[in-house]
PDB file of N, CA and C in Angstrom:
ATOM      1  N   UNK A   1      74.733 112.554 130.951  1.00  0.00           N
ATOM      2  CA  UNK A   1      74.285 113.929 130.954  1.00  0.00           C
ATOM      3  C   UNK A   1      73.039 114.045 130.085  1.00  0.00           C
ATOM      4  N   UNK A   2      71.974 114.676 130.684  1.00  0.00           N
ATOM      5  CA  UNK A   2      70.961 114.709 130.218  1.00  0.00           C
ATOM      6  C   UNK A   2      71.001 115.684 128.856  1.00  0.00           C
ATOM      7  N   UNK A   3      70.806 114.991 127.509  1.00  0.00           N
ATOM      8  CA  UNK A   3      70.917 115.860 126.194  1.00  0.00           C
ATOM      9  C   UNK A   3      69.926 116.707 125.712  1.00  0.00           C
ATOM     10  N   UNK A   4      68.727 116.331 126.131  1.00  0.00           N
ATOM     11  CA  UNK A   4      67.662 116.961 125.589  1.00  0.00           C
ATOM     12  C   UNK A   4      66.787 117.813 126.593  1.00  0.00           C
ATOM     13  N   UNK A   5      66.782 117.945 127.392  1.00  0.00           N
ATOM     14  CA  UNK A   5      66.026 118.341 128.314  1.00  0.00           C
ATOM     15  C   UNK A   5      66.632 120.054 128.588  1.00  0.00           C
ATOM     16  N   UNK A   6      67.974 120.166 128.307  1.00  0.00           N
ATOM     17  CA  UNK A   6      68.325 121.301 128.670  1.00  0.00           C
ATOM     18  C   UNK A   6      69.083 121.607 130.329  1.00  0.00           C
ATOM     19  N   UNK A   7      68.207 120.335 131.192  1.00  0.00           N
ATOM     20  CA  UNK A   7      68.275 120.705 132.711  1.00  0.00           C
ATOM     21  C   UNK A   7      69.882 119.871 132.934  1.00  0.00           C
ATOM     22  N   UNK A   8      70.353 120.342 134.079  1.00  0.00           N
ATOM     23  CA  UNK A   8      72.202 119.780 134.379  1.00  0.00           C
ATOM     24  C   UNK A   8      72.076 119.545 135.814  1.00  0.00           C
ATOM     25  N   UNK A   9      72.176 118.490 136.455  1.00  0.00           N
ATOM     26  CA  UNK A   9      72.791 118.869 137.955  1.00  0.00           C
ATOM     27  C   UNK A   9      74.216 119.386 138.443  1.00  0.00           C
ATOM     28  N   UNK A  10      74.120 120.293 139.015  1.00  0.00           N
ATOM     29  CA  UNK A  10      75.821 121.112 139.073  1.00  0.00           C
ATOM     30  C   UNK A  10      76.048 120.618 140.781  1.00  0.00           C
ATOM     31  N   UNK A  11      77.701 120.722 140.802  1.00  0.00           N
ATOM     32  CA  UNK A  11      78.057 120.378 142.224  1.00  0.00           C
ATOM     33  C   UNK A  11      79.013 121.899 142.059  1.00  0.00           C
ATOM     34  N   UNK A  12      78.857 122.557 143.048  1.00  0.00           N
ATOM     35  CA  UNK A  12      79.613 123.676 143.459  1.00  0.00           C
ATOM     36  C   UNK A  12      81.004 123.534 144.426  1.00  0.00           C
ATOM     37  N   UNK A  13      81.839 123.730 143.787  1.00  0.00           N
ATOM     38  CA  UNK A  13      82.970 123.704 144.992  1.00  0.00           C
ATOM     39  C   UNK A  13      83.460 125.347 145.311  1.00  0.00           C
ATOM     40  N   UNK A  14      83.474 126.466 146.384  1.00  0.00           N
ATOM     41  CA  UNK A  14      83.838 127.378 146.105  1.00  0.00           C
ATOM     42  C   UNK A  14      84.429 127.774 147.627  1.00  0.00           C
ATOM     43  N   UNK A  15      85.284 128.110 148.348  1.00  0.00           N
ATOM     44  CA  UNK A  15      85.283 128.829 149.852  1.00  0.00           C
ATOM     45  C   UNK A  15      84.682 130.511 150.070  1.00  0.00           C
ATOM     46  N   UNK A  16      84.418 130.650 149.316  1.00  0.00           N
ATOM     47  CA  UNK A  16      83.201 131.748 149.995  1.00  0.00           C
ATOM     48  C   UNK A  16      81.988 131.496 149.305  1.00  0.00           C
ATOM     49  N   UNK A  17      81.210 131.353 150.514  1.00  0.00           N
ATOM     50  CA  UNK A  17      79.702 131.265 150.748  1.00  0.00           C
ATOM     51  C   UNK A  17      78.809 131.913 150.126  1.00  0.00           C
ATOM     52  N   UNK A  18      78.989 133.232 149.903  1.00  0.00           N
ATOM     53  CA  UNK A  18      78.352 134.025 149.096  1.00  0.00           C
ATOM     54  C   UNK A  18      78.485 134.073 148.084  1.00  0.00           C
ATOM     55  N   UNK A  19      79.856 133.926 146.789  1.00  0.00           N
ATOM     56  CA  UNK A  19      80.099 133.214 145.992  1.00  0.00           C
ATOM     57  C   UNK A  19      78.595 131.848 145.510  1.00  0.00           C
ATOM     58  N   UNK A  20      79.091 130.774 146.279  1.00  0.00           N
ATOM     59  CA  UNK A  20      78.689 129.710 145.980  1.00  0.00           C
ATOM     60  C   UNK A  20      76.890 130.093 145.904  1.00  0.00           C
ATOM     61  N   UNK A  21      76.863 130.687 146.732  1.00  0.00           N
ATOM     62  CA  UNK A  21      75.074 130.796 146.625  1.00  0.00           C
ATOM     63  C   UNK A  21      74.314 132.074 145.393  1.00  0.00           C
ATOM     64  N   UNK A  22      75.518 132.436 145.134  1.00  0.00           N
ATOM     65  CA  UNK A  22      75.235 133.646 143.704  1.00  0.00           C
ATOM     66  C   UNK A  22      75.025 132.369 143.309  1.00  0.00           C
ATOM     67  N   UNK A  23      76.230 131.856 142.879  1.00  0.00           N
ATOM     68  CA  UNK A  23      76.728 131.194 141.472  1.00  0.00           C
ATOM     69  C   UNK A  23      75.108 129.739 141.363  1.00  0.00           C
ATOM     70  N   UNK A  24      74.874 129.382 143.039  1.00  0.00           N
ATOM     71  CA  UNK A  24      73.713 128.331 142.386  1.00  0.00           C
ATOM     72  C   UNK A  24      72.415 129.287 141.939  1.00  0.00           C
ATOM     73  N   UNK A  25      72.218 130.446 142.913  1.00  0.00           N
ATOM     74  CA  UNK A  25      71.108 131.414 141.929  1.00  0.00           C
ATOM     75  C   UNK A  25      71.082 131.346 140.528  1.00  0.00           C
ATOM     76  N   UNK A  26      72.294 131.555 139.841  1.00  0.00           N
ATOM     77  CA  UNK A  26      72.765 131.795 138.793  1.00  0.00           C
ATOM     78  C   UNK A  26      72.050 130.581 137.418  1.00  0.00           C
ATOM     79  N   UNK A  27      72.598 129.781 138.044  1.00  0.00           N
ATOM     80  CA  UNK A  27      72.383 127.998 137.622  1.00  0.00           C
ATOM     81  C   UNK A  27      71.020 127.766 137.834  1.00  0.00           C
ATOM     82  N   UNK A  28      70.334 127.979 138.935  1.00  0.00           N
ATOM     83  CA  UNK A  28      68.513 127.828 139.013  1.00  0.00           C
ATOM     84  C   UNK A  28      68.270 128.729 137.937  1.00  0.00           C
ATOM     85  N   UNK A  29      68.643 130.073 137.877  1.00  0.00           N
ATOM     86  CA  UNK A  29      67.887 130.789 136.808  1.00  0.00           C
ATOM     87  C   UNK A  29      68.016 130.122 135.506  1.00  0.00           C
ATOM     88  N   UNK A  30      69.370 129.847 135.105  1.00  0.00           N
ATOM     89  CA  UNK A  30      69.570 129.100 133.719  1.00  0.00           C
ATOM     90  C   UNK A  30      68.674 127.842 133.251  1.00  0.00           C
ATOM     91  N   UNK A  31      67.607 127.718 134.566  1.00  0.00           N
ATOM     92  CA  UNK A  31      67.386 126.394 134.541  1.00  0.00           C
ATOM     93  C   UNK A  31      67.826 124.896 135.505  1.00  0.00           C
ATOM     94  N   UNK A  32      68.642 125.466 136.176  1.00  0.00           N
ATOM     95  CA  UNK A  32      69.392 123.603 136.269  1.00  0.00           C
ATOM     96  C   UNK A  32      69.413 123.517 137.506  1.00  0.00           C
ATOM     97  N   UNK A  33      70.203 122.770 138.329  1.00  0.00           N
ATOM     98  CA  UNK A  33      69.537 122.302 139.542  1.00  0.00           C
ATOM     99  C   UNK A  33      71.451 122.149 140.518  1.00  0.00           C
ATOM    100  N   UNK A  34      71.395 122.602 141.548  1.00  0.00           N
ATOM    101  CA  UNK A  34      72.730 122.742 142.061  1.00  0.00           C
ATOM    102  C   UNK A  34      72.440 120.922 143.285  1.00  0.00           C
ATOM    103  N   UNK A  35      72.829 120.289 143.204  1.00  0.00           N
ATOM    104  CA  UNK A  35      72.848 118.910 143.871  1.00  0.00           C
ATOM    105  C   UNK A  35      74.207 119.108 145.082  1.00  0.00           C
ATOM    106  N   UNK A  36      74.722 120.010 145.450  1.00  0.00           N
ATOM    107  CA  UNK A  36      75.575 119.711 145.958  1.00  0.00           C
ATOM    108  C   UNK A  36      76.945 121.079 146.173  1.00  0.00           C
ATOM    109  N   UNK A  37      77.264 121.696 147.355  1.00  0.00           N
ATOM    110  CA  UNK A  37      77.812 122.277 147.478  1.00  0.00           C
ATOM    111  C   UNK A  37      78.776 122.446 148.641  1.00  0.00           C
ATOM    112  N   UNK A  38      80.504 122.950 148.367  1.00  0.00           N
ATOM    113  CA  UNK A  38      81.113 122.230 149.113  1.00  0.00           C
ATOM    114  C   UNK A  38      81.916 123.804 149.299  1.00  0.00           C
ATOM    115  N   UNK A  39      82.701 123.845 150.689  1.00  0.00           N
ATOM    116  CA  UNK A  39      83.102 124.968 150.723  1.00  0.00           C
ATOM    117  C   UNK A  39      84.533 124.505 151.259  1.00  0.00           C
ATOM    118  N   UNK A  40      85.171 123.105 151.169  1.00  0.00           N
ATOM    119  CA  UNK A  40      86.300 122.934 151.340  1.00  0.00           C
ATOM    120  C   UNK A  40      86.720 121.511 150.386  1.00  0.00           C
ATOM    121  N   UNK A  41      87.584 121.232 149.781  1.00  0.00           N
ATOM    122  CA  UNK A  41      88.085 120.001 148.524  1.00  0.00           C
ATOM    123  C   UNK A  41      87.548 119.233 149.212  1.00  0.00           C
ATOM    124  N   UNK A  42      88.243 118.263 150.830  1.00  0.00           N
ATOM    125  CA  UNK A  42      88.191 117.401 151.566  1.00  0.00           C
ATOM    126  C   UNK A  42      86.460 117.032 151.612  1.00  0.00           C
ATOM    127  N   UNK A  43      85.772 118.125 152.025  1.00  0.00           N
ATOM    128  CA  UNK A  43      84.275 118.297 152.134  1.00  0.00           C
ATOM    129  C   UNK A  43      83.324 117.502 150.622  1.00  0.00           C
ATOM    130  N   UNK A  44      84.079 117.881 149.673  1.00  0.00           N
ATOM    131  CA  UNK A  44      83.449 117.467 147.865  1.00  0.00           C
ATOM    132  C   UNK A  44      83.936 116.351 147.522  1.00  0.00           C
ATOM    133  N   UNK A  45      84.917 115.571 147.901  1.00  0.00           N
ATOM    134  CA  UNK A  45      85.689 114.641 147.690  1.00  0.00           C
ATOM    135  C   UNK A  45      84.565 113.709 147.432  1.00  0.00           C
ATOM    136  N   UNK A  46      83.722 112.607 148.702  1.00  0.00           N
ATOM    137  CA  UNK A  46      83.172 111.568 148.606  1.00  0.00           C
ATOM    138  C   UNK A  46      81.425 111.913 147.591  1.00  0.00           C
ATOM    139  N   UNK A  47      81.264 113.698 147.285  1.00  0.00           N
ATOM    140  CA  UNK A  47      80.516 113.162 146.333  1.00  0.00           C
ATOM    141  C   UNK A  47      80.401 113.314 145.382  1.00  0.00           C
ATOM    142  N   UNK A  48      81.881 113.813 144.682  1.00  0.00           N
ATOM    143  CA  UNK A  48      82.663 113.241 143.850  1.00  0.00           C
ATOM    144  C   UNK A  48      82.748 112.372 143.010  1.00  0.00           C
ATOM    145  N   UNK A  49      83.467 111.550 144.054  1.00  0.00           N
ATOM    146  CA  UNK A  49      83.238 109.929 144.118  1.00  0.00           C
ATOM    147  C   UNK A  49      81.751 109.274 143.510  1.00  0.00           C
ATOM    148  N   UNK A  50      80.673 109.771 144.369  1.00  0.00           N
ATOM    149  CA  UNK A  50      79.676 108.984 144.043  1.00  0.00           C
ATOM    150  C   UNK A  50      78.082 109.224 143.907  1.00  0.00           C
ATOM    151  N   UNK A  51      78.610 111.433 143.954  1.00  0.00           N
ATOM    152  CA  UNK A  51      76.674 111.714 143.479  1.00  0.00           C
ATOM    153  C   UNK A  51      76.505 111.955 142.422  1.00  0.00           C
ATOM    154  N   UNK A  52      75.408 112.704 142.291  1.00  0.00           N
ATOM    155  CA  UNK A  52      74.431 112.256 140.723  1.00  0.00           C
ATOM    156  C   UNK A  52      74.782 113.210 140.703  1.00  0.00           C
ATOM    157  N   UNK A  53      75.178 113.867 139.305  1.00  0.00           N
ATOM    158  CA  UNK A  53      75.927 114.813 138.980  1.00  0.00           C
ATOM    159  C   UNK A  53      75.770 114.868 137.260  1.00  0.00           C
ATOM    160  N   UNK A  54      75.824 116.005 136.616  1.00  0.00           N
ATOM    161  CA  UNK A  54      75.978 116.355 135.433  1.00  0.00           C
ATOM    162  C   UNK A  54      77.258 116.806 134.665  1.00  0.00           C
ATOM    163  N   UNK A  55      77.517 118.128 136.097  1.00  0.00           N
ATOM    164  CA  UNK A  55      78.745 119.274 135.680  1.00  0.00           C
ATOM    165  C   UNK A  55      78.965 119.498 137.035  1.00  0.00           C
ATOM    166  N   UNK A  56      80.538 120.017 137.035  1.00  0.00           N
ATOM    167  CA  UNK A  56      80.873 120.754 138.358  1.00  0.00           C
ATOM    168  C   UNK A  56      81.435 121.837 137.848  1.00  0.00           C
ATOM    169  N   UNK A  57      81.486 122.825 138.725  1.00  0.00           N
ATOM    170  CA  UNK A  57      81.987 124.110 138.784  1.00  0.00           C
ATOM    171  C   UNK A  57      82.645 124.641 140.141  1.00  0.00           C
ATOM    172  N   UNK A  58      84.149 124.857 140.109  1.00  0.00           N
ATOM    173  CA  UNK A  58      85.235 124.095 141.022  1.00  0.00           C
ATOM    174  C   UNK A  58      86.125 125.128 140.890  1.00  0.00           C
ATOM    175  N   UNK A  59      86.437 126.255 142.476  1.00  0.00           N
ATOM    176  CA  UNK A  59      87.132 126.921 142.417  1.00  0.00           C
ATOM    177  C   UNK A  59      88.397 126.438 142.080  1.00  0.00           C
ATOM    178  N   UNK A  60      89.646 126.732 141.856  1.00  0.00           N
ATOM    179  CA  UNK A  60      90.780 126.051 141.962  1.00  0.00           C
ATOM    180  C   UNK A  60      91.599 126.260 143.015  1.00  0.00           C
ATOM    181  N   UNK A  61      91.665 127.352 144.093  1.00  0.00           N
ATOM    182  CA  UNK A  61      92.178 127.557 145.115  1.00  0.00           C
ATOM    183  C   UNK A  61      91.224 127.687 146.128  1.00  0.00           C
ATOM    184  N   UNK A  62      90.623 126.923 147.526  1.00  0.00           N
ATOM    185  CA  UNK A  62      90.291 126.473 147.880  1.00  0.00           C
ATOM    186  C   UNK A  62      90.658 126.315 149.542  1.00  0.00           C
ATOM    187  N   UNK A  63      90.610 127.657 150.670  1.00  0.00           N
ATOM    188  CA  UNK A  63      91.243 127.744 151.594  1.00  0.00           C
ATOM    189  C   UNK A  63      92.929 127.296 151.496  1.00  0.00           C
ATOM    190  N   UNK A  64      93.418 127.454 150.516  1.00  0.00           N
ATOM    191  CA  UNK A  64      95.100 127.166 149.959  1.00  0.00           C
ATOM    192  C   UNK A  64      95.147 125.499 149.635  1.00  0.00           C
ATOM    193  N   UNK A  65      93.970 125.093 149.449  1.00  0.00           N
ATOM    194  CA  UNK A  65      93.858 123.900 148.687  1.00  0.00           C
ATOM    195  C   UNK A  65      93.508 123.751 146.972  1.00  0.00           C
ATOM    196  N   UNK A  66      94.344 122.914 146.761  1.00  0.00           N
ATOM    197  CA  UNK A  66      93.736 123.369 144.963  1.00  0.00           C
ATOM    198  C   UNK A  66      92.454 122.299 144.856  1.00  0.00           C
ATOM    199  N   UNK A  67      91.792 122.758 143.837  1.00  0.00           N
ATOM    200  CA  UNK A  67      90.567 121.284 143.226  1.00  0.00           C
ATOM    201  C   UNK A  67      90.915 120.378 142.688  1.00  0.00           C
ATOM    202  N   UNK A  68      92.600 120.712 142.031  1.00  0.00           N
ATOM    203  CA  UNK A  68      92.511 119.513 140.798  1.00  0.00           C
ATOM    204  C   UNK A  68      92.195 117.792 141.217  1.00  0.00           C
ATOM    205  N   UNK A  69      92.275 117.793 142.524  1.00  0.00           N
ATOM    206  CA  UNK A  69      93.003 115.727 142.934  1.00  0.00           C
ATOM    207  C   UNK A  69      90.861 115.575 142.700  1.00  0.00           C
ATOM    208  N   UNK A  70      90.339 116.935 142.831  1.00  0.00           N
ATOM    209  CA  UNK A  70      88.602 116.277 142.979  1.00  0.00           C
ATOM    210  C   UNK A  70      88.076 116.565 141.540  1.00  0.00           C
ATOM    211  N   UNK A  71      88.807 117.814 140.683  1.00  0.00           N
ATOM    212  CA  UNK A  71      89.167 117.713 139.253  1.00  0.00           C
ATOM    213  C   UNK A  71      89.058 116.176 138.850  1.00  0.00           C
ATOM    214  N   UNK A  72      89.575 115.578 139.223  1.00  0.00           N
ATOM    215  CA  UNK A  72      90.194 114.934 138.794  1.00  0.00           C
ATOM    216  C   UNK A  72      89.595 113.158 139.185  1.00  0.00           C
ATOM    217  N   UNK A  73      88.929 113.011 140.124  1.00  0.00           N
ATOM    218  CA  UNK A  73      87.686 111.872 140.006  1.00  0.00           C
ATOM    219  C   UNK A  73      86.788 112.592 139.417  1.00  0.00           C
ATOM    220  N   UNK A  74      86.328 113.470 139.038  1.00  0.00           N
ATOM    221  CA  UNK A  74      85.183 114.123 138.349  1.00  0.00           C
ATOM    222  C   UNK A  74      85.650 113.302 136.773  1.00  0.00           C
ATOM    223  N   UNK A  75      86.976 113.864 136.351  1.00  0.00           N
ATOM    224  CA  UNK A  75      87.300 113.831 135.036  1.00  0.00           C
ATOM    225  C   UNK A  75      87.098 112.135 134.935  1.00  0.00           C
ATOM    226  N   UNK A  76      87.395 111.083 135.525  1.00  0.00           N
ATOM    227  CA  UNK A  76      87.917 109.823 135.403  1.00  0.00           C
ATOM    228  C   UNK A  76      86.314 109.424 135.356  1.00  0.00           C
ATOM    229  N   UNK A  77      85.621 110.064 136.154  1.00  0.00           N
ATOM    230  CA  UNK A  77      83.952 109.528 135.891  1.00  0.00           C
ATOM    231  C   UNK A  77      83.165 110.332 134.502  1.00  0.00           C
ATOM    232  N   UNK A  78      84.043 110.944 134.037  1.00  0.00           N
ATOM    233  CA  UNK A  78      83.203 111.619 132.481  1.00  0.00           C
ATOM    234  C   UNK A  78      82.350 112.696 132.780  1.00  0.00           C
ATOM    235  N   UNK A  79      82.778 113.536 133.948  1.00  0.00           N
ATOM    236  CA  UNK A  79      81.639 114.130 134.297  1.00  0.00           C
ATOM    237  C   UNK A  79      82.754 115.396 134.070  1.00  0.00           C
ATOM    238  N   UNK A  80      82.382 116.446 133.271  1.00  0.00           N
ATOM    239  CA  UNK A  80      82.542 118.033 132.921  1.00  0.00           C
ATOM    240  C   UNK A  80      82.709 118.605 134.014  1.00  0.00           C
ATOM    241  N   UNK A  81      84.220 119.345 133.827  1.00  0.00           N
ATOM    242  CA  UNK A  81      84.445 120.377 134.930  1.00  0.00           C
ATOM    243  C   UNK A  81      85.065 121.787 134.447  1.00  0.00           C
ATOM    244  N   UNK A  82      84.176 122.334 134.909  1.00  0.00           N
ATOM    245  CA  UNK A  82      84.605 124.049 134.517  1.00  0.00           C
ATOM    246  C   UNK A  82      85.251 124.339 136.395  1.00  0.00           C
ATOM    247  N   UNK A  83      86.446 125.085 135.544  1.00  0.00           N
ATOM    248  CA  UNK A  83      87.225 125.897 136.662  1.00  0.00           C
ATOM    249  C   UNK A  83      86.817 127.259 136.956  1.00  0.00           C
ATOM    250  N   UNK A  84      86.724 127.844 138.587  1.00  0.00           N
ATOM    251  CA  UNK A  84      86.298 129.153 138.088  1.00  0.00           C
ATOM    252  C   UNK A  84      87.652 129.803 139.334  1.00  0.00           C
ATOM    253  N   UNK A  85      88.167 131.003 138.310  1.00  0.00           N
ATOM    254  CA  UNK A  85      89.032 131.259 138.838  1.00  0.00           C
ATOM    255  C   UNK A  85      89.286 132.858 138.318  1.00  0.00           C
ATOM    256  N   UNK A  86      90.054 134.259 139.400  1.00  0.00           N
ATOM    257  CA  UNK A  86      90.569 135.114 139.082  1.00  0.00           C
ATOM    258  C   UNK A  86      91.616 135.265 138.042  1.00  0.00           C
ATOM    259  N   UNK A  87      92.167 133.981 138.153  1.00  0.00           N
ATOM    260  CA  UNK A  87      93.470 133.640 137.606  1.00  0.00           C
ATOM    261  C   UNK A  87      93.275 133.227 135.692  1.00  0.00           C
ATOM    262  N   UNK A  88      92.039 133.350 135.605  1.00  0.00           N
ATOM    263  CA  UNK A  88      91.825 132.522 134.266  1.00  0.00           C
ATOM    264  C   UNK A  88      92.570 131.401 134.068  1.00  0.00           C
ATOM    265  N   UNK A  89      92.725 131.321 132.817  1.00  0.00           N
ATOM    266  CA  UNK A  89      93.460 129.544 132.568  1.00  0.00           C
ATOM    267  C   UNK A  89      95.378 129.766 132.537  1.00  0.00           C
ATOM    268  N   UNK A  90      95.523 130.745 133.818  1.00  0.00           N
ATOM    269  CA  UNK A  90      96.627 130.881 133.860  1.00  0.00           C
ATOM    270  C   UNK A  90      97.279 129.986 135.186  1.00  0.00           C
ATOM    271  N   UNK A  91      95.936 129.893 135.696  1.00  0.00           N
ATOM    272  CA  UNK A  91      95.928 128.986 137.239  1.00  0.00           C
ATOM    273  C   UNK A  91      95.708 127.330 137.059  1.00  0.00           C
ATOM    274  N   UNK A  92      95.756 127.327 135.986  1.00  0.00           N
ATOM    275  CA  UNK A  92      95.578 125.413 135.748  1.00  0.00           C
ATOM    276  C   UNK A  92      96.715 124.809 135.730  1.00  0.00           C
ATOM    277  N   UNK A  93      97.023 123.564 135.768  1.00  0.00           N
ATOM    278  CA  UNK A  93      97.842 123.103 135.693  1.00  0.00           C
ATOM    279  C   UNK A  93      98.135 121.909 134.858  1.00  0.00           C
ATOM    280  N   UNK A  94      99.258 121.102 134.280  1.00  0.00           N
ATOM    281  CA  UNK A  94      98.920 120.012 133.455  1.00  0.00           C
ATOM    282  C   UNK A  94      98.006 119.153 134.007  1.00  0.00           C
ATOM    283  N   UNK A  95      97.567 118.672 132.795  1.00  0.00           N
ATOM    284  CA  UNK A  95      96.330 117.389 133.138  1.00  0.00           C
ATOM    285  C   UNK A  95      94.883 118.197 132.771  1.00  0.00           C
ATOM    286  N   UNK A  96      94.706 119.875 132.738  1.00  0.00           N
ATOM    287  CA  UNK A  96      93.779 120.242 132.813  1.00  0.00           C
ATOM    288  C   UNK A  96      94.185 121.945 132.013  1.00  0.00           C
ATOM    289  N   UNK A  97      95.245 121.630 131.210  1.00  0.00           N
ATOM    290  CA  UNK A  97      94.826 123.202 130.374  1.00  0.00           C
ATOM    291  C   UNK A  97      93.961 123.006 129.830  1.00  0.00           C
ATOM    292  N   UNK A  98      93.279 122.117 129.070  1.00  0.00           N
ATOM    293  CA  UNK A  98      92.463 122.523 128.170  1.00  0.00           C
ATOM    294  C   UNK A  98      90.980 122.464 128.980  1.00  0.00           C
ATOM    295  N   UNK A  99      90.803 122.296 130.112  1.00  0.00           N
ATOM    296  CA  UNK A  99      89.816 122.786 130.992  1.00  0.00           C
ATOM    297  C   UNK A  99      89.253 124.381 130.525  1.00  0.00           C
ATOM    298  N   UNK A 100      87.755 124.120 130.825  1.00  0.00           N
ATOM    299  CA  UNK A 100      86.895 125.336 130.279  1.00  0.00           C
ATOM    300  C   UNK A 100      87.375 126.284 131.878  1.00  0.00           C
ATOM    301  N   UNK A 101      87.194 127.915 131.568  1.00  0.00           N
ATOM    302  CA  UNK A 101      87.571 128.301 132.753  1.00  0.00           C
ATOM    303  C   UNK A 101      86.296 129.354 132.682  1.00  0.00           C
ATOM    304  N   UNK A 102      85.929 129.913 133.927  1.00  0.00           N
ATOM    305  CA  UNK A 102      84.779 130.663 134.396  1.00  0.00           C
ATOM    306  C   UNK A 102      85.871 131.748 135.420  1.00  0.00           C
ATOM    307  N   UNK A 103      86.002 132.712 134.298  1.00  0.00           N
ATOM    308  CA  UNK A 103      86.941 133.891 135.040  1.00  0.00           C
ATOM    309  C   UNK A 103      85.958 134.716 136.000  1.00  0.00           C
ATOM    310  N   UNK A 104      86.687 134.866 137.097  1.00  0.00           N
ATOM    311  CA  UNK A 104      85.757 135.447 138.094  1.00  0.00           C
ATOM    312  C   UNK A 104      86.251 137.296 138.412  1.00  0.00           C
ATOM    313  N   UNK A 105      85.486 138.332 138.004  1.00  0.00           N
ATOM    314  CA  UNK A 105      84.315 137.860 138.865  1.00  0.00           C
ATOM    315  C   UNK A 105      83.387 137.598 137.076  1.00  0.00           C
ATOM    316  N   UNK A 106      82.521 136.801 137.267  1.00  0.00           N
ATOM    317  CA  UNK A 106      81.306 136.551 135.899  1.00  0.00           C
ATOM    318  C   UNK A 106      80.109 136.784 136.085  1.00  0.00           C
ATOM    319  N   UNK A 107      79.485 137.416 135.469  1.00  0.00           N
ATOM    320  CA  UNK A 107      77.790 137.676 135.452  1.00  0.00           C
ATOM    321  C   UNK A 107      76.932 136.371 134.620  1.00  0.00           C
ATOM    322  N   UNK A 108      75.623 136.348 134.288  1.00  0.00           N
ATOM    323  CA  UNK A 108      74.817 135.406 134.057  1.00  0.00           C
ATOM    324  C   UNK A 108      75.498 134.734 132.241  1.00  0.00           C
ATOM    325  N   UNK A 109      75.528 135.848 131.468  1.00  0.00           N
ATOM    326  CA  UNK A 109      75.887 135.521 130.447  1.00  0.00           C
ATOM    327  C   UNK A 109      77.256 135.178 130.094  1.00  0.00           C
ATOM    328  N   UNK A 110      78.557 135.194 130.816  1.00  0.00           N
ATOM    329  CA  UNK A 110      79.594 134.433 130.758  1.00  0.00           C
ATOM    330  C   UNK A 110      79.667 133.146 131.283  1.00  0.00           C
ATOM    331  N   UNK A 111      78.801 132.872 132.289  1.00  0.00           N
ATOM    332  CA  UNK A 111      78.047 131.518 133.284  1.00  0.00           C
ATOM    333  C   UNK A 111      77.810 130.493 132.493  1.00  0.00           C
ATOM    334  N   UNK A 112      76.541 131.002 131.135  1.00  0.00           N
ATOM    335  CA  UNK A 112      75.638 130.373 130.169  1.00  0.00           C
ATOM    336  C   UNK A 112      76.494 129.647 129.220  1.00  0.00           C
ATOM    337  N   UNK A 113      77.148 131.146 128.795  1.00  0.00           N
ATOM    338  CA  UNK A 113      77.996 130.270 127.188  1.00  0.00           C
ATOM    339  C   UNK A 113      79.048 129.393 127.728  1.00  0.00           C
ATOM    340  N   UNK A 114      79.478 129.574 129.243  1.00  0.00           N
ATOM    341  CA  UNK A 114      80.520 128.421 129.479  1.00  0.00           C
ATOM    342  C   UNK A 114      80.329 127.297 130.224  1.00  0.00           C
ATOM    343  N   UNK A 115      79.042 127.293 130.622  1.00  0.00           N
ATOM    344  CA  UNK A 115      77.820 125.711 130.850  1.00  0.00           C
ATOM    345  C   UNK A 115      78.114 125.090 129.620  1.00  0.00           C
ATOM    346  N   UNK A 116      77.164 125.878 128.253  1.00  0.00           N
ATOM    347  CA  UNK A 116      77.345 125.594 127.002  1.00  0.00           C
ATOM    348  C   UNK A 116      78.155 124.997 126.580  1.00  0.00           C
ATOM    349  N   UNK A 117      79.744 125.224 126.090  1.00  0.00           N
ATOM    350  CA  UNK A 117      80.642 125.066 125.730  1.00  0.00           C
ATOM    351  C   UNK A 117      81.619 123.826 126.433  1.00  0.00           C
ATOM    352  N   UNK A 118      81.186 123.717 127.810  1.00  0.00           N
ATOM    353  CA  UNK A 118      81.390 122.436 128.716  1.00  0.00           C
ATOM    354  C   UNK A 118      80.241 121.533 128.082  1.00  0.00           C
ATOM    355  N   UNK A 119      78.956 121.555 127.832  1.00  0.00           N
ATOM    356  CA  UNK A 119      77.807 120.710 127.217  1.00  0.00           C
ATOM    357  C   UNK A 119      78.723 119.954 126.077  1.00  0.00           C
ATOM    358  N   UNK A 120      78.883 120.925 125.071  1.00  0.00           N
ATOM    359  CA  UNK A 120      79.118 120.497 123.709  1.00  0.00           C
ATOM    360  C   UNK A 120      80.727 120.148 123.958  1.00  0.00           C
ATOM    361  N   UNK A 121      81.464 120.559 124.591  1.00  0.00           N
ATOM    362  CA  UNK A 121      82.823 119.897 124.920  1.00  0.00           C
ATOM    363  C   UNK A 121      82.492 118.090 125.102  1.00  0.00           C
ATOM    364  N   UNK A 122      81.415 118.221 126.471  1.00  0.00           N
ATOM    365  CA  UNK A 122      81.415 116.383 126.445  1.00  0.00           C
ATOM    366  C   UNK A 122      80.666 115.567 125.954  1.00  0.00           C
ATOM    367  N   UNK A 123      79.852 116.455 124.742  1.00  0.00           N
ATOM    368  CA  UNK A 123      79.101 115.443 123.926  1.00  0.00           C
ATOM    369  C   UNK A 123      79.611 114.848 122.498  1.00  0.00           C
TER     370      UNK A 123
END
């Protein structure tokens, strides 16, 4: 993860579309760069696995699919995952309470400090 520069590549996992394209607006404005956006788990899975990536930001329910199994090659590759969810961190499950959460709905400045706080979480 790039330390000094400020800039992040984010992978979006979200099932609504409009959602996902706020939330990369959101992320260009902050600066950073969205590499990747997925509107079903199965769909995010292989780049996951293997794109260039900084941070993800990963609904947890997911057309009645959860994120955690893609949670979860994210986590095993060291790569930061914020959950974003209605549910706050009431919707996580073991393996991932102490996951940063992005309660929805969020504006620019709840977005920032919890990029942030995922930053300094994996440094």
């Amino acid at each position: 993860m790039p330390a000094d520069t400020g800039f992040l590549r984010f992978m979006i996992l979200d099932d609504e579309a409009i959602i996902a394209l706020d939330l990369a607006g959101m992320l260009q404005d902050l600066g950073h760069s969205v590499v990747s956006t997925a509107t079903r788990v199965a769909g995010g899975m292989e780049f996951a696995r293997y794109g260039d990536l900084d941070m993800a930001i990963l609904d947890i329910n997911v057309h009645g699919v959860t994120s955690f199994p893609l949670a979860a090659i994210l986590q095993d590759r060291g790569i930061p995952v914020i959950f974003a969810s209605g549910y706050g961190k009431s919707g996580l499950i073991d393996g991932f309470r102490d996951a940063l959460v992005l309660t929805k709905p969020y504006g620019m400045d709840h977005l920032s400090q919890v990029v942030a706080k995922a930053r300094l979480k994996a440094a």
